[in-house]
N, C-alpha and C. Protein backbone atom coordinates (compact mmCIF):
# COMPACT_ATOMS: atom_id res chain seq x y z
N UNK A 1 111.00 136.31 69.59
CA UNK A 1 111.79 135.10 69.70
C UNK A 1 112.05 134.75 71.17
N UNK A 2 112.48 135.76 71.85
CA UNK A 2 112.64 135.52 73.63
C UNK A 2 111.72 134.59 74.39
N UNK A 3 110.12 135.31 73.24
CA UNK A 3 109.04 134.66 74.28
C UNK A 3 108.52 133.48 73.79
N UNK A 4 109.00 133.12 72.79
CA UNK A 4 108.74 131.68 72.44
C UNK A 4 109.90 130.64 72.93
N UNK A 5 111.09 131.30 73.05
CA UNK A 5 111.84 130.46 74.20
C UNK A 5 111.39 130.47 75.51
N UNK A 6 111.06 131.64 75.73
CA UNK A 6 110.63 131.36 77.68
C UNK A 6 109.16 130.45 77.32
N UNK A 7 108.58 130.18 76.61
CA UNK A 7 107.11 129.67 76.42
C UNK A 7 107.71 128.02 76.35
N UNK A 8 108.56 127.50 76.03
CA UNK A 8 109.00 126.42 75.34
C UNK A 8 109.72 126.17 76.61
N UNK A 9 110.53 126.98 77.14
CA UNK A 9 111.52 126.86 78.96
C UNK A 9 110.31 126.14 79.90
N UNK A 10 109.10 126.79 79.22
CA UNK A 10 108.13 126.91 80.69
C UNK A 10 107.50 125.36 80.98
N UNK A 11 107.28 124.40 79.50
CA UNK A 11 106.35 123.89 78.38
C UNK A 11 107.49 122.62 79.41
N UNK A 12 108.57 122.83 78.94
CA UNK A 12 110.16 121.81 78.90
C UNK A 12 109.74 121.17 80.55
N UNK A 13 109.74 122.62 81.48
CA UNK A 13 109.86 122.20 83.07
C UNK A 13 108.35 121.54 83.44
N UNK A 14 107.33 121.96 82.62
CA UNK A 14 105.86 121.27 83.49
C UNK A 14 106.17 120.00 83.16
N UNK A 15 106.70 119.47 81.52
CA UNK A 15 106.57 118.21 81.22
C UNK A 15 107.72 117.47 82.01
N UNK A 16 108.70 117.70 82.17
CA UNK A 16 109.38 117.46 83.06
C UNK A 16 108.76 116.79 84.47
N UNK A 17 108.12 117.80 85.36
CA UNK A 17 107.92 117.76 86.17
C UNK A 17 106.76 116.63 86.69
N UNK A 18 106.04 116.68 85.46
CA UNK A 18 104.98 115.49 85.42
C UNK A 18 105.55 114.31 85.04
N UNK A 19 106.99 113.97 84.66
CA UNK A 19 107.58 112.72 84.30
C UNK A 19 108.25 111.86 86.36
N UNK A 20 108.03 113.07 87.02
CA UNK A 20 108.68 112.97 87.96
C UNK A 20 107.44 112.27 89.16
N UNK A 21 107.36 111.19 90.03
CA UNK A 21 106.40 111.21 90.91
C UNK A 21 106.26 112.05 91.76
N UNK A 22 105.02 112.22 92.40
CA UNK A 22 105.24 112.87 93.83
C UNK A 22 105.71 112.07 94.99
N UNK A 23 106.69 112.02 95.39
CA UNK A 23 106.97 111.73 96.77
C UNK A 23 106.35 111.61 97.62
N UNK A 24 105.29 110.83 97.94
CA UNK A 24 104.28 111.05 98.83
C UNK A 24 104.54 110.76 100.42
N UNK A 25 104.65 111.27 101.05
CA UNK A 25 105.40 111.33 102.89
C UNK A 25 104.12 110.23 103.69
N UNK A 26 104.37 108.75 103.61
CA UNK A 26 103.87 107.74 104.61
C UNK A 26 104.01 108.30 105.69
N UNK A 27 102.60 107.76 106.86
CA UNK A 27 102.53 108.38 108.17
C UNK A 27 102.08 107.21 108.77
N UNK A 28 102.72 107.00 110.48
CA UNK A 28 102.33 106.05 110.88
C UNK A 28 101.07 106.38 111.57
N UNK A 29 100.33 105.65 111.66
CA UNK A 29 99.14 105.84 112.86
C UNK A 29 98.98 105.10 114.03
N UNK A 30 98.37 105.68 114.76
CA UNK A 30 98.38 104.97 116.12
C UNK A 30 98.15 103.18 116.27
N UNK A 31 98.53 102.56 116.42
CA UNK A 31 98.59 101.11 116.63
C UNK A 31 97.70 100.81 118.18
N UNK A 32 96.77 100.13 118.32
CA UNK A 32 96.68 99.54 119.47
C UNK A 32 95.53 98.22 119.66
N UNK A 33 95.94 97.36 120.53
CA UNK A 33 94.58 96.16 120.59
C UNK A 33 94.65 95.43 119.47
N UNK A 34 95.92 94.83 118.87
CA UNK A 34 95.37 93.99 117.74
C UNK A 34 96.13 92.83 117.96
N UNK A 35 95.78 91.46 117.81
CA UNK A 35 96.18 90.46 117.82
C UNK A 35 97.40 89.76 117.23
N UNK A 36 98.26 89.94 116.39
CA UNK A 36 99.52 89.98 115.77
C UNK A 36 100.54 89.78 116.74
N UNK A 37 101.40 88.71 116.21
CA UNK A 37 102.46 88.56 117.35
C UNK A 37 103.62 89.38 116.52
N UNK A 38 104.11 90.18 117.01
CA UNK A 38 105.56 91.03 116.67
C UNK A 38 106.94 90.75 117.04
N UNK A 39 106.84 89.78 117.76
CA UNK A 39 108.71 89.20 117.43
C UNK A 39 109.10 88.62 116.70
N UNK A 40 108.81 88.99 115.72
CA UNK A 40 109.63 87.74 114.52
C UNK A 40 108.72 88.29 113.28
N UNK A 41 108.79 87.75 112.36
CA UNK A 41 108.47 88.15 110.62
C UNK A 41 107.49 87.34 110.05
N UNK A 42 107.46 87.95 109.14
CA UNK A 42 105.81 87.58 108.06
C UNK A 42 106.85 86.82 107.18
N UNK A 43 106.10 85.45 106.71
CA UNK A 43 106.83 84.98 105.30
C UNK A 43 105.69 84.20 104.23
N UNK A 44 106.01 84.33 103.26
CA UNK A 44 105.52 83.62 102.32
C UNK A 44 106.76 82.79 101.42
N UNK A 45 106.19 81.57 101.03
CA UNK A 45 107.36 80.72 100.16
C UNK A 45 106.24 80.57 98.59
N UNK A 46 107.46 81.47 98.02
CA UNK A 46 106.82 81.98 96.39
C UNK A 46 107.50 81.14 95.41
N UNK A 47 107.47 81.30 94.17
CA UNK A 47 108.40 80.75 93.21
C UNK A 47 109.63 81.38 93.06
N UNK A 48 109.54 82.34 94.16
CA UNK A 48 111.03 83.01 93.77
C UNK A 48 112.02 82.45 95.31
N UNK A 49 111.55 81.77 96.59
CA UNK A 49 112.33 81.91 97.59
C UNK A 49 111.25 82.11 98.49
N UNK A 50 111.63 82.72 99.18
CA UNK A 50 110.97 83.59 100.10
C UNK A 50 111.06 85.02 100.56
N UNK A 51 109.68 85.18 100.75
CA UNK A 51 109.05 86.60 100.52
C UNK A 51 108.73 86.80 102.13
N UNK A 52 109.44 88.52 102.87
CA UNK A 52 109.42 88.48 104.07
C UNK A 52 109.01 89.90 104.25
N UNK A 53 108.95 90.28 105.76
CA UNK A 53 108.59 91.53 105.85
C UNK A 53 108.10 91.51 107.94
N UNK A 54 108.71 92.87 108.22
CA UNK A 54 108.36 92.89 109.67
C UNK A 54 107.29 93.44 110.05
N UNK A 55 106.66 93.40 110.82
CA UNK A 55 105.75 94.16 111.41
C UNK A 55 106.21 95.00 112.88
N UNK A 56 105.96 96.25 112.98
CA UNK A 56 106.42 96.97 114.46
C UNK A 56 105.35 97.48 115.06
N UNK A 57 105.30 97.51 116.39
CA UNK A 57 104.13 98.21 117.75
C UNK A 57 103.93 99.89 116.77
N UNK A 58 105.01 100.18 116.16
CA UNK A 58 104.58 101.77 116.19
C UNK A 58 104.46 102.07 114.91
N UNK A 59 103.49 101.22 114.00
CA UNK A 59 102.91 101.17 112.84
C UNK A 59 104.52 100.68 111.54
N UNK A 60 105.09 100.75 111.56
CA UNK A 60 106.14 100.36 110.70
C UNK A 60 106.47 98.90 109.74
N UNK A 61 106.18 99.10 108.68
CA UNK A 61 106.56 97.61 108.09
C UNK A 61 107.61 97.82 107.27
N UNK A 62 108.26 96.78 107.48
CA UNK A 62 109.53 96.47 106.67
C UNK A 62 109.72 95.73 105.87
N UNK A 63 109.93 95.90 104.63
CA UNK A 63 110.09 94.53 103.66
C UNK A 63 111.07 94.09 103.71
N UNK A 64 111.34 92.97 103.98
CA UNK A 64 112.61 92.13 103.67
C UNK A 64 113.06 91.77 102.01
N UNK A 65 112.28 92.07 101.23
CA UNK A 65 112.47 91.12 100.19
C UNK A 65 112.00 89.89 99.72
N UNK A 66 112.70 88.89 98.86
CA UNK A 66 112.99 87.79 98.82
C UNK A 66 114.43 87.04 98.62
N UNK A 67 114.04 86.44 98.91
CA UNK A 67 115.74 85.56 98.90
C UNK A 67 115.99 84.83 97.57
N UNK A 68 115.28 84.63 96.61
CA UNK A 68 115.60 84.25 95.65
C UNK A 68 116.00 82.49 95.24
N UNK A 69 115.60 82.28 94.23
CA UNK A 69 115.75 80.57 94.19
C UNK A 69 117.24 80.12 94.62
N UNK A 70 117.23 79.01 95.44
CA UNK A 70 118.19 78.41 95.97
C UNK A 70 118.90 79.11 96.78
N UNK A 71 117.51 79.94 97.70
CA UNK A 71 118.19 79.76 99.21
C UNK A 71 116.20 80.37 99.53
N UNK A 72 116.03 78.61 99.86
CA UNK A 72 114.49 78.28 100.27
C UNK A 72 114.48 78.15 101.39
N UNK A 73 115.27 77.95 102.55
CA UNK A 73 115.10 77.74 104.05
C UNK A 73 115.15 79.01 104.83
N UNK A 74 114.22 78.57 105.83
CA UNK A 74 114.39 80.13 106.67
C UNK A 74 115.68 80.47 107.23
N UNK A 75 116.65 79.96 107.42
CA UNK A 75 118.02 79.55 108.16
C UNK A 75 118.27 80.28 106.79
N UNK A 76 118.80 79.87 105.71
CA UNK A 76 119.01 81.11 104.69
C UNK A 76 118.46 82.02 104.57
N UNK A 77 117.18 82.37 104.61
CA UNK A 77 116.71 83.93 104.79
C UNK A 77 117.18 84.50 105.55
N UNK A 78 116.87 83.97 106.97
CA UNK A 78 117.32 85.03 107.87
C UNK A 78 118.95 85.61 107.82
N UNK A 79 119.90 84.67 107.33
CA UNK A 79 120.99 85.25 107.38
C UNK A 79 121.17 86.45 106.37
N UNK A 80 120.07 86.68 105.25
CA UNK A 80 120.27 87.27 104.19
C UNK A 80 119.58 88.87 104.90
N UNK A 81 118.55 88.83 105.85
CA UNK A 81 118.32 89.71 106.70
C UNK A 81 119.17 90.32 107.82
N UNK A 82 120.16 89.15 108.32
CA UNK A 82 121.03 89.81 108.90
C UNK A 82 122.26 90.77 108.56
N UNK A 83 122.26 90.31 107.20
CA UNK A 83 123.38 91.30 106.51
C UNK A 83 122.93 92.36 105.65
N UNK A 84 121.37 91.75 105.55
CA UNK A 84 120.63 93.40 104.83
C UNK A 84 121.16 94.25 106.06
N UNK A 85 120.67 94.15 106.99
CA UNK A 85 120.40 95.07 108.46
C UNK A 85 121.62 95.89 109.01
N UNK A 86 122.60 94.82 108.64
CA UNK A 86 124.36 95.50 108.88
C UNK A 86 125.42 95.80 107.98
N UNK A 87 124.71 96.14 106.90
CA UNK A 87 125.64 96.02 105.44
C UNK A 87 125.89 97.65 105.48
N UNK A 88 127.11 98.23 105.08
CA UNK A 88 127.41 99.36 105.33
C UNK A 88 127.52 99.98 103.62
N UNK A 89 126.36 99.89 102.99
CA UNK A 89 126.42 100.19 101.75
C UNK A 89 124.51 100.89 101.20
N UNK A 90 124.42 101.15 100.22
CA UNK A 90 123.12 101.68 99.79
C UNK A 90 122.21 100.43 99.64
N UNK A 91 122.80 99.17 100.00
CA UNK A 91 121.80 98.10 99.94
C UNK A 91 120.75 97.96 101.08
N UNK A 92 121.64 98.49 102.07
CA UNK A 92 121.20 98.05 103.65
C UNK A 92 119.52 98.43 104.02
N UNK A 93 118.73 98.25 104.93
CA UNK A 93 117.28 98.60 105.15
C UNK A 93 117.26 100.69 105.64
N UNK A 94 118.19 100.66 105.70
CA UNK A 94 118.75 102.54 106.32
C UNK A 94 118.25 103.27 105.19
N UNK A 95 119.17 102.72 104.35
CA UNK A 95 119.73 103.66 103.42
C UNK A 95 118.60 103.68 101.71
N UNK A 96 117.79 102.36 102.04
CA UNK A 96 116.78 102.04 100.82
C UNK A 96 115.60 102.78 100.59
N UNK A 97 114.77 103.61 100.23
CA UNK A 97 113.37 103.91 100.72
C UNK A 97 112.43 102.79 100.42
N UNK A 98 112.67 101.98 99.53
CA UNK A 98 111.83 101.26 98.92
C UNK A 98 111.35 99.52 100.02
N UNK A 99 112.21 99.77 101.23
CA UNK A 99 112.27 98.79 101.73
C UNK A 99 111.11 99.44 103.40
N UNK A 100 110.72 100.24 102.85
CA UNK A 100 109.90 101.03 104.37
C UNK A 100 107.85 100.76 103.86
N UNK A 101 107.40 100.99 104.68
CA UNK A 101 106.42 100.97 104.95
C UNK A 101 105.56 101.72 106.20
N UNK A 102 104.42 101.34 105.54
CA UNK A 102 103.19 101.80 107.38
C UNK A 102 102.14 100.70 107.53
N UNK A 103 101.58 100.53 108.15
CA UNK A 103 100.52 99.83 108.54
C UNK A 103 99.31 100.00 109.31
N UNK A 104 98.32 99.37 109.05
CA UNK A 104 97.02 100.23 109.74
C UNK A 104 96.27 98.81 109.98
N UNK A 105 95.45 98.82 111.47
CA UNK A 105 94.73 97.53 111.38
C UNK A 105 93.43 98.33 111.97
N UNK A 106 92.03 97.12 111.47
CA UNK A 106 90.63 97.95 111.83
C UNK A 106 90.10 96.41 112.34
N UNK A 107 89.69 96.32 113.33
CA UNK A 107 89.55 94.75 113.90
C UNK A 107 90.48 93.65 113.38
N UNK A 108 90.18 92.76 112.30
CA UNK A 108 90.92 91.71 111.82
C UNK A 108 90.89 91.77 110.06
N UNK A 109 91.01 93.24 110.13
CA UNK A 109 91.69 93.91 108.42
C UNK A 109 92.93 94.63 108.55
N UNK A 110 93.55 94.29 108.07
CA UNK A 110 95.17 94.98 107.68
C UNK A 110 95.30 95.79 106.47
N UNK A 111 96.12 96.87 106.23
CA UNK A 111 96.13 97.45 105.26
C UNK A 111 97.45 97.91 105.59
N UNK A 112 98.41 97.53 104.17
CA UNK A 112 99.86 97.74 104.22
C UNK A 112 100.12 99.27 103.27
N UNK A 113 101.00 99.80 103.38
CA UNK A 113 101.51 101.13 102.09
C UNK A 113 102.95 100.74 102.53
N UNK A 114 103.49 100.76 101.16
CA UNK A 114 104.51 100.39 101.24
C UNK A 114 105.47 101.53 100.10
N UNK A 115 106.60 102.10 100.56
CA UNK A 115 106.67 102.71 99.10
C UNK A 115 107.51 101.41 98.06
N UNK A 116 107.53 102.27 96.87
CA UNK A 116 107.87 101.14 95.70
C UNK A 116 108.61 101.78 94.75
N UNK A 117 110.02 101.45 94.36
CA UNK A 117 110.73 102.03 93.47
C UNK A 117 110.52 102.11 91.98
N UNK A 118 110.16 103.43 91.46
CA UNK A 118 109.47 103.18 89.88
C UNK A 118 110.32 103.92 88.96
N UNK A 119 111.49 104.10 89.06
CA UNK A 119 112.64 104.85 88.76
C UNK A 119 112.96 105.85 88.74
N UNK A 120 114.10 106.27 87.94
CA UNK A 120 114.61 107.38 88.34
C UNK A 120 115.11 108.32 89.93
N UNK A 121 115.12 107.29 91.08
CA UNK A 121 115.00 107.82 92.16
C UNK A 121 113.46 108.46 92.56
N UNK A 122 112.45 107.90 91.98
CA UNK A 122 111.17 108.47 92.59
C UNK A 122 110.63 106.96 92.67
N UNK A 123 109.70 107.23 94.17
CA UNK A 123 108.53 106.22 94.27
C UNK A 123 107.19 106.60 94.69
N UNK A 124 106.64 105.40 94.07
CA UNK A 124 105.32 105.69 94.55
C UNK A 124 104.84 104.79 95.54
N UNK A 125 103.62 104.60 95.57
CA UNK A 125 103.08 103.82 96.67
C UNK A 125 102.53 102.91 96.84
N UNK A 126 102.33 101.56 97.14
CA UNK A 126 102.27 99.95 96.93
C UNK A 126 100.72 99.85 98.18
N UNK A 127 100.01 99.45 97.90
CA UNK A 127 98.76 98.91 98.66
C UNK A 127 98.58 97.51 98.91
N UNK A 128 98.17 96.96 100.22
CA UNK A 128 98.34 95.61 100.19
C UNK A 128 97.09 95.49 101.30
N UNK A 129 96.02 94.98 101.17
CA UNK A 129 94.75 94.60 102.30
C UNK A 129 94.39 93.60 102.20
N UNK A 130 94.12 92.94 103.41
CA UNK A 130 93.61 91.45 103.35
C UNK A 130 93.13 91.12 105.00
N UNK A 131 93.38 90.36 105.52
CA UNK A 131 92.71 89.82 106.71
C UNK A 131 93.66 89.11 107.83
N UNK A 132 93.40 89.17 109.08
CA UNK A 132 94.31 88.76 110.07
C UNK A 132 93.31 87.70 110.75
N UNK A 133 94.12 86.53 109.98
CA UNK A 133 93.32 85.24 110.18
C UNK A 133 93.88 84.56 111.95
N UNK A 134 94.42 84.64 112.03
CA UNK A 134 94.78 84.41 113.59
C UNK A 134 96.13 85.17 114.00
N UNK A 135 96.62 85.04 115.28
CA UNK A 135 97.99 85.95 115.37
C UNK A 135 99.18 85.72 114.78
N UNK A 136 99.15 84.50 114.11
CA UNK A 136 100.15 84.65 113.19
C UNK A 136 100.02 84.07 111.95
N UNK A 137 98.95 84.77 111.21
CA UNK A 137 98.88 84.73 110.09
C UNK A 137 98.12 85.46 108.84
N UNK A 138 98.45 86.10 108.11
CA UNK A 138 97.78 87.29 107.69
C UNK A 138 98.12 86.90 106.51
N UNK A 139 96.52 87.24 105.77
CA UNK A 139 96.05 86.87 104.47
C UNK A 139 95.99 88.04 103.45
N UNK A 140 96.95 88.32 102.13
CA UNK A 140 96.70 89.53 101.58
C UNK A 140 95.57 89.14 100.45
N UNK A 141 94.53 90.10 100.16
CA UNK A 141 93.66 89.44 99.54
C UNK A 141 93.65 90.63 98.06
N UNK A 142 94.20 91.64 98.37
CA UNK A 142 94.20 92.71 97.47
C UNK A 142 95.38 93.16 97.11
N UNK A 143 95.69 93.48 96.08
CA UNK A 143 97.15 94.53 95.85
C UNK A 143 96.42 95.73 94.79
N UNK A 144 97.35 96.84 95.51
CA UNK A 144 97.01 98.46 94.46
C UNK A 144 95.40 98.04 93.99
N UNK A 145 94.64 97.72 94.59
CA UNK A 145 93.13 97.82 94.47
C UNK A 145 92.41 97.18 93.71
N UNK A 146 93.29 95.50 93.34
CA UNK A 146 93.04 94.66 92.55
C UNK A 146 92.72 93.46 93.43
N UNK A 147 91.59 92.84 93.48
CA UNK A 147 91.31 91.60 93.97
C UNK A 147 92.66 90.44 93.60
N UNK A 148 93.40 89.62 94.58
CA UNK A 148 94.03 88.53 93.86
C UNK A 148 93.64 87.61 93.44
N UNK A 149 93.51 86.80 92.47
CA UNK A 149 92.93 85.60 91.94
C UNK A 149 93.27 84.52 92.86
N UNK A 150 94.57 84.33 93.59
CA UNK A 150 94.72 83.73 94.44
C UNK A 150 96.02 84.49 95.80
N UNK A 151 94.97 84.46 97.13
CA UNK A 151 95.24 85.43 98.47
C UNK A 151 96.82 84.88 98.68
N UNK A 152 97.66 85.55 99.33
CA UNK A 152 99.23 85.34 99.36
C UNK A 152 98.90 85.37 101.28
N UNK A 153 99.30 84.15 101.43
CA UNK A 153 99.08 83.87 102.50
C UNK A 153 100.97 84.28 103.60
N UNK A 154 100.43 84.70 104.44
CA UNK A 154 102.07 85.30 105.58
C UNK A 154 102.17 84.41 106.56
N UNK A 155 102.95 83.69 106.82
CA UNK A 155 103.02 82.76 108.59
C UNK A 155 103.80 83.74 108.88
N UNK A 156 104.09 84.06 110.40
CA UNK A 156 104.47 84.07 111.44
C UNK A 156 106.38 83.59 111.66
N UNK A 157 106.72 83.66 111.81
CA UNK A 157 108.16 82.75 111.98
C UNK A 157 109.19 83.96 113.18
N UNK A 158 109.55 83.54 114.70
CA UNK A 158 110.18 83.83 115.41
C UNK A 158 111.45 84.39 114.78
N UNK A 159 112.09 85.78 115.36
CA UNK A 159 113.16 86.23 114.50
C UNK A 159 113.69 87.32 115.66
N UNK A 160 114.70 87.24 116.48
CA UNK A 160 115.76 88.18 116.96
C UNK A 160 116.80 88.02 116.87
N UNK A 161 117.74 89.14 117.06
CA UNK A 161 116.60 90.90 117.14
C UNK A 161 116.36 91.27 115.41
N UNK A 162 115.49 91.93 115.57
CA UNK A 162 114.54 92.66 114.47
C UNK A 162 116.00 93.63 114.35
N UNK A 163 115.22 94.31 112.70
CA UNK A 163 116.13 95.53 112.67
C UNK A 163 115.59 96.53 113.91
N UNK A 164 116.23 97.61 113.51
CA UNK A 164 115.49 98.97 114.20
C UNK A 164 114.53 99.42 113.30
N UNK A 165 113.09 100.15 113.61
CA UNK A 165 112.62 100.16 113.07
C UNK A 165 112.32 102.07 112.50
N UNK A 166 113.32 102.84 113.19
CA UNK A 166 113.85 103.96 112.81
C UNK A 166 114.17 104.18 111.58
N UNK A 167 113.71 105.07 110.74
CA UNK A 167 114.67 105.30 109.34
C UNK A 167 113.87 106.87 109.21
N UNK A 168 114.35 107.36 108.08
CA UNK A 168 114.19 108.59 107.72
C UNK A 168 113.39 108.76 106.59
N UNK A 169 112.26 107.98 106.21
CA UNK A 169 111.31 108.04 105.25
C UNK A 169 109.85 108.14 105.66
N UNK A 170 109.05 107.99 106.81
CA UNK A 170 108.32 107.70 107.52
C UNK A 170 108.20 109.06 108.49
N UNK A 171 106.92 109.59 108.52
CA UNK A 171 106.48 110.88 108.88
C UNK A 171 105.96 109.82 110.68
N UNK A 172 106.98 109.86 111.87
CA UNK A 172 106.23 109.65 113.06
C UNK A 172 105.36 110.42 113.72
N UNK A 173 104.22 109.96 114.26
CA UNK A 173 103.21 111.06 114.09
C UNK A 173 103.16 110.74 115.60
């Protein structure tokens, strides 16, 4: 009887353990020579608002989110970024994992990893590649390894100061 409980203990923790993701530790890589202007943010205007996200010199992307219907102007986004950035709660860009990223460029191809919240406190990992159509504007043409039927196009839009682009999810290499 013992060993059909420890057999069933053992059975309980693998399945367990496979309900759980792996945590996979994003790494930045070296950044250099690429055309992208970095003061200010990536946006797209979706059916939901607008859809944002930073880019940093030392491989780091940040998602902003979206702002959600009825607050469509960048003058409303950005304020909704300014209080992501200083909000002293588990909302803030610090304290989220799901709001971090890395980035990798190979001439005028981009490739985003982003992590992505899939519950329970575990995430996995978000893929995003497409093309850097001039310096401020970048074309995603793929997600998680699916062609898009139609490319989600990013402008450019001036934005200081940026958050910091420091956090504790991101392996600096």
């Amino acid at each position: 009887m013992e060993f059909l409980k420890y057999k069933l203990f053992i059975v309980l923790i693998l399945l367990l353990e496979s309900c759980i993701s792996q945590q996979k530790q994003l790494s930045t890589e070296n950044i250099s020579n690429f055309n992208l202007r970095l003061s200010g943010l990536y946006y797209l205007h979706d059916d939901e608002g607008i859809e944002s996200f930073f880019l940093y010199k030392n491989g780091i992307y940040l998602y902003n989110g979206s702002s959600g219907i009825g607050c469509e102007s960048l003058n409303c986004h950005e304020s909704l970024i300014s209080r992501k950035a200083n909000e002293n709660n588990d909302t803030n860009y610090y304290e989220y994992k799901g709001n971090w990223g890395v980035f990798s460029i190979d001439i005028d191809k981009i490739t985003i990893k982003r992590y992505w919240g899939i519950g329970f406190g575990s995430y996995g990992v978000q893929s995003m590649k497409g093309n850097i159509l001039d310096s401020e504007t970048i074309e995603i043409t793929n997600f998680n390894g699916k062609d898009l039927k139609e490319t989600w196009i990013y402008q450019f839009h001036p934005y200081s100061p940026k958050p910091d682009s420091t956090n504790k999810f991101i392996d600096y290499r």
